[in-house]
PDB file of N, CA and C in Angstrom:
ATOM      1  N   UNK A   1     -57.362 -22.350 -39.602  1.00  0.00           N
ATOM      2  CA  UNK A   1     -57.619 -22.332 -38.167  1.00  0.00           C
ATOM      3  C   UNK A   1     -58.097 -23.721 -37.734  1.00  0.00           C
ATOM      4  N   UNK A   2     -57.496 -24.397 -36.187  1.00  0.00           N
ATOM      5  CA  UNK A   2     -58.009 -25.609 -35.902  1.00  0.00           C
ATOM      6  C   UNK A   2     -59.569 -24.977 -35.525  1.00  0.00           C
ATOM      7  N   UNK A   3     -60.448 -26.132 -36.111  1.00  0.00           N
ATOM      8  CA  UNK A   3     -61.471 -26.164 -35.930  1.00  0.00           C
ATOM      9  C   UNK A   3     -62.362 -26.293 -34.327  1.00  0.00           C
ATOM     10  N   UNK A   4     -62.808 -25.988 -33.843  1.00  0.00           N
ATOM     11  CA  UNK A   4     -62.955 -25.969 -32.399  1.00  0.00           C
ATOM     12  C   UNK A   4     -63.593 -27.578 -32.561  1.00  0.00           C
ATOM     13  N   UNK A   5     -64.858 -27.189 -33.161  1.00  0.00           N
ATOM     14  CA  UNK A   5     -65.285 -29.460 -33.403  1.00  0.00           C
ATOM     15  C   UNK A   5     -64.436 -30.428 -32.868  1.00  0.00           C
ATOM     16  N   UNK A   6     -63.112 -30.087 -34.041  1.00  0.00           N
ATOM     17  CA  UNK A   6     -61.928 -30.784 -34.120  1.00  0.00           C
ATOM     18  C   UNK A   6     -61.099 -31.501 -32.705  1.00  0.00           C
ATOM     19  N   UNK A   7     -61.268 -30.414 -32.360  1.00  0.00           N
ATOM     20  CA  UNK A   7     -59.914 -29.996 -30.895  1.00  0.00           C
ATOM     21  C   UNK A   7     -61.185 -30.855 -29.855  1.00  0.00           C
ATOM     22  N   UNK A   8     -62.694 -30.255 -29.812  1.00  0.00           N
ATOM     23  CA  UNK A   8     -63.230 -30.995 -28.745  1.00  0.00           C
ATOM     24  C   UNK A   8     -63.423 -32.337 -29.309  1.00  0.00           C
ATOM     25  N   UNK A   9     -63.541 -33.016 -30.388  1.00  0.00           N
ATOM     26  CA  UNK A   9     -63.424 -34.463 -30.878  1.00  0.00           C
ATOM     27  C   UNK A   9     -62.248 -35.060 -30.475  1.00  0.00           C
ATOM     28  N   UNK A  10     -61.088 -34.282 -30.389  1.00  0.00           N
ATOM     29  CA  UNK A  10     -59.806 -34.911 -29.715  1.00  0.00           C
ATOM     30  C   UNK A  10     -60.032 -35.422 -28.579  1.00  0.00           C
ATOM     31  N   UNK A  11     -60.423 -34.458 -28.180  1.00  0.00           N
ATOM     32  CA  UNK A  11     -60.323 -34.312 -26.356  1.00  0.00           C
ATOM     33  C   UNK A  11     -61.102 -35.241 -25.869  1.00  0.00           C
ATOM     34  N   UNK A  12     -62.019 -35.674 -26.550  1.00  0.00           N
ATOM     35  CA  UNK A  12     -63.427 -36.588 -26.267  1.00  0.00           C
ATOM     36  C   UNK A  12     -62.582 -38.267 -26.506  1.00  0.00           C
ATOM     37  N   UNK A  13     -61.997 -38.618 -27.804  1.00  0.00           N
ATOM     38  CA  UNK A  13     -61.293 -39.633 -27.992  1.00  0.00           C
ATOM     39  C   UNK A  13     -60.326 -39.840 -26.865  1.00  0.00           C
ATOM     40  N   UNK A  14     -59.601 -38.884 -26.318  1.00  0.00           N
ATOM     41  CA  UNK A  14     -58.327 -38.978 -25.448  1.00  0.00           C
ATOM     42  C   UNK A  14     -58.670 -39.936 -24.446  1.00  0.00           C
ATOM     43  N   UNK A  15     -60.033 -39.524 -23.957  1.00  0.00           N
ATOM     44  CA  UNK A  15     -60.580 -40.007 -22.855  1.00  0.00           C
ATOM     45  C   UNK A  15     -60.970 -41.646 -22.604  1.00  0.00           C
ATOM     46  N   UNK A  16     -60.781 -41.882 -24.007  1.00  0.00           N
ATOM     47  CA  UNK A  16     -60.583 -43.378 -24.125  1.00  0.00           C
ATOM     48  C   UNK A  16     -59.781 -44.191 -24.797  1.00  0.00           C
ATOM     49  N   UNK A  17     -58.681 -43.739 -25.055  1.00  0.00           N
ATOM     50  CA  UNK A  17     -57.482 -44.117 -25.562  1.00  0.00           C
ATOM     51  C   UNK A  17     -56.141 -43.533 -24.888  1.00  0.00           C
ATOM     52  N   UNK A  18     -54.991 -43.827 -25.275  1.00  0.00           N
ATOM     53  CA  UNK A  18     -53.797 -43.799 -25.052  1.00  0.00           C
ATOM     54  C   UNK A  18     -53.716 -42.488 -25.623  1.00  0.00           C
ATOM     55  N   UNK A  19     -53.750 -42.566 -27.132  1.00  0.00           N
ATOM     56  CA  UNK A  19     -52.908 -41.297 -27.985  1.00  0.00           C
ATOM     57  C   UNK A  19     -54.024 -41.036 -28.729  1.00  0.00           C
ATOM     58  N   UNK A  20     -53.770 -39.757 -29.430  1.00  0.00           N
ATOM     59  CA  UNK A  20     -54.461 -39.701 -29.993  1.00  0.00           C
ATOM     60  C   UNK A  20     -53.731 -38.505 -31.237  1.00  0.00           C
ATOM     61  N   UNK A  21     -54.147 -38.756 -32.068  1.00  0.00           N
ATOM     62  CA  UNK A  21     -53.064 -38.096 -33.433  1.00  0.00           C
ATOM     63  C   UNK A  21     -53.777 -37.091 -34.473  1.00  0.00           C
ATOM     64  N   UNK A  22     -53.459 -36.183 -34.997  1.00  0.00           N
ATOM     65  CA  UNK A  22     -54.098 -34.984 -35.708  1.00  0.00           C
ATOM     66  C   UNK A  22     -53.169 -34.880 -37.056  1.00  0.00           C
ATOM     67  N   UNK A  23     -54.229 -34.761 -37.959  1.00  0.00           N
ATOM     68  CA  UNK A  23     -53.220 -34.408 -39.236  1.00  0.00           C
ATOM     69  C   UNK A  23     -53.554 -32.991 -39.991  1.00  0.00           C
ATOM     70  N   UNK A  24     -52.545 -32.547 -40.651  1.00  0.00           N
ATOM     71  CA  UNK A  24     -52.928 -31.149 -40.834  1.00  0.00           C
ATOM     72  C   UNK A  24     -52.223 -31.041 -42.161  1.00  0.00           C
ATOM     73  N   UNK A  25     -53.425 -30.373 -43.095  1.00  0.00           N
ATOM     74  CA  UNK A  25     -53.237 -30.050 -44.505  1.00  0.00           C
ATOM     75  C   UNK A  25     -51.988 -29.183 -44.756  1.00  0.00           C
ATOM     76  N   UNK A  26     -51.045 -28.990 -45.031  1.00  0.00           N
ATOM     77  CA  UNK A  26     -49.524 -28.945 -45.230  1.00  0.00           C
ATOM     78  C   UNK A  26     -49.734 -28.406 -46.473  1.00  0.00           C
ATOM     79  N   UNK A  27     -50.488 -28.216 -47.161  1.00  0.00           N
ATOM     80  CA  UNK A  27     -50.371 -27.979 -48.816  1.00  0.00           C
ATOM     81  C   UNK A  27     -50.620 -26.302 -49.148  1.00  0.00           C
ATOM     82  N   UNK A  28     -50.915 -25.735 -48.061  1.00  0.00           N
ATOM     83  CA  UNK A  28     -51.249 -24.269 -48.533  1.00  0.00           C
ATOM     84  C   UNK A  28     -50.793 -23.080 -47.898  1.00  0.00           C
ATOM     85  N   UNK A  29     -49.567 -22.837 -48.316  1.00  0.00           N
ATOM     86  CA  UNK A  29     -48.593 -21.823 -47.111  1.00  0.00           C
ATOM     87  C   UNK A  29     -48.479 -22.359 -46.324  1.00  0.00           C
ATOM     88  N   UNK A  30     -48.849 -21.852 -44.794  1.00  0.00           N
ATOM     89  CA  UNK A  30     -47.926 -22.299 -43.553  1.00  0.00           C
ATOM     90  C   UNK A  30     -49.382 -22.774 -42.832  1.00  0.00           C
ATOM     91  N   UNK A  31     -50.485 -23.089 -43.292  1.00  0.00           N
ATOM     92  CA  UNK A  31     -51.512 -23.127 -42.370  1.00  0.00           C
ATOM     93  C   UNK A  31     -51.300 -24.366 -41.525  1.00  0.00           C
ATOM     94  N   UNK A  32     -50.797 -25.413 -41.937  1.00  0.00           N
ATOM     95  CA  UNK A  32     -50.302 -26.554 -41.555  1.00  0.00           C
ATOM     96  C   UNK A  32     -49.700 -26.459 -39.976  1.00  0.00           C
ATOM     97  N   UNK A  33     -48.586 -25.494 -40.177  1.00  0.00           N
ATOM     98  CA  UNK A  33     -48.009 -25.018 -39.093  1.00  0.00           C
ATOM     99  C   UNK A  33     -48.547 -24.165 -38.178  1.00  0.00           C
ATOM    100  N   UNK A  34     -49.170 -23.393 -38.629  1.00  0.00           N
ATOM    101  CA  UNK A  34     -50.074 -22.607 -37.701  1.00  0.00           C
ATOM    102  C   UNK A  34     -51.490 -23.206 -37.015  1.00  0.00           C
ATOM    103  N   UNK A  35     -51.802 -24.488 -38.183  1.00  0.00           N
ATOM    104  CA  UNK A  35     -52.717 -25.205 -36.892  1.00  0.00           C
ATOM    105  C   UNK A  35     -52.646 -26.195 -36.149  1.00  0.00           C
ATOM    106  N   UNK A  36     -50.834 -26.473 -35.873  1.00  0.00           N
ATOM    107  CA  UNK A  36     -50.451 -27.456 -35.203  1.00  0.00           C
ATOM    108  C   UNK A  36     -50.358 -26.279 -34.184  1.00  0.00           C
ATOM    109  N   UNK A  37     -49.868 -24.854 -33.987  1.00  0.00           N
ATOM    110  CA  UNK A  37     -49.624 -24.356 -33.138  1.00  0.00           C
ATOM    111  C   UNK A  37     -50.741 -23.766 -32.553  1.00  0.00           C
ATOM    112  N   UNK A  38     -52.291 -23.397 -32.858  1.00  0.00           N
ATOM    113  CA  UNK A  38     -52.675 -23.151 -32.238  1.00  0.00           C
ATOM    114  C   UNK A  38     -53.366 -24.514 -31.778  1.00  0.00           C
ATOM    115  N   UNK A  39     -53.356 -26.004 -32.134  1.00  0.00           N
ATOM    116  CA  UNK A  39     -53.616 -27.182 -31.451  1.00  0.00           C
ATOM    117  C   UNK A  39     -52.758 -27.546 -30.279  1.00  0.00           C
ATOM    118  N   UNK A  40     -51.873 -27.078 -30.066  1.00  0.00           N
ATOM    119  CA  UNK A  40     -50.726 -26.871 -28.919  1.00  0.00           C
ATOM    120  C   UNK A  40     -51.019 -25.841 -28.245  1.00  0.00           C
ATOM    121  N   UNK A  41     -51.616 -24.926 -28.423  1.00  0.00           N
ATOM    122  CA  UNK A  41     -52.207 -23.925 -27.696  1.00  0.00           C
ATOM    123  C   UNK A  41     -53.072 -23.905 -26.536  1.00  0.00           C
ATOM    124  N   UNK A  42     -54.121 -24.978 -27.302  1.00  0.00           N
ATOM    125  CA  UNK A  42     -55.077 -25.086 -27.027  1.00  0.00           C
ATOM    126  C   UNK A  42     -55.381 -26.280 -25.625  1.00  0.00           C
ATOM    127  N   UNK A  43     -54.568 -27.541 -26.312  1.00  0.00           N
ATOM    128  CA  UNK A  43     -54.154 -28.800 -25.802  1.00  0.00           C
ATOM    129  C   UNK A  43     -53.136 -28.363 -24.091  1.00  0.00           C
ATOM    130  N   UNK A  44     -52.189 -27.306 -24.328  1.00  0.00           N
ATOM    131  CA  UNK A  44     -51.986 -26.683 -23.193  1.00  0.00           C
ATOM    132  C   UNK A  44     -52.780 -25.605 -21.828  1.00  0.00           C
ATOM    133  N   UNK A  45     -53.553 -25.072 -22.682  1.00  0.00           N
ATOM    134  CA  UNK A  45     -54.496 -24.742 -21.735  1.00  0.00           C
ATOM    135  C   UNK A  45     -55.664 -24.951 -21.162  1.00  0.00           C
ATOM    136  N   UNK A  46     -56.102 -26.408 -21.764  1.00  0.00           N
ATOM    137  CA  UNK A  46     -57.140 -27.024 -20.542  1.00  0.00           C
ATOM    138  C   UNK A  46     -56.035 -27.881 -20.194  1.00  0.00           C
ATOM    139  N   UNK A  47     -55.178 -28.327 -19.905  1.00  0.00           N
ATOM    140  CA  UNK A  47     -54.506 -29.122 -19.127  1.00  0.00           C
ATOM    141  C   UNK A  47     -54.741 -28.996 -17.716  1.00  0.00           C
TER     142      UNK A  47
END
């Protein structure tokens, strides 16, 4: 699961930069994928 910390540490960087980039542990089943999607989730609904 994305970490909530995580997602508001993004959101906090965004605010002073251009981009900002997330990497996600890929090594254990699909969690990789599932916490890019709920980081897209998330990233879409405070928009």
């Amino acid at each position: 699961m994305v970490e909530v910390d995580s997602y508001y540490a993004m959101r906090k960087l965004a605010q002073d930069t251009l981009n900002v980039q997330g990497i996600f542990n890929n090594n254990y089943e699909d969690q990789g994928q599932r916490n890019a999607a709920t980081l897209q989730q998330l990233v879409e609904k405070h928009m």
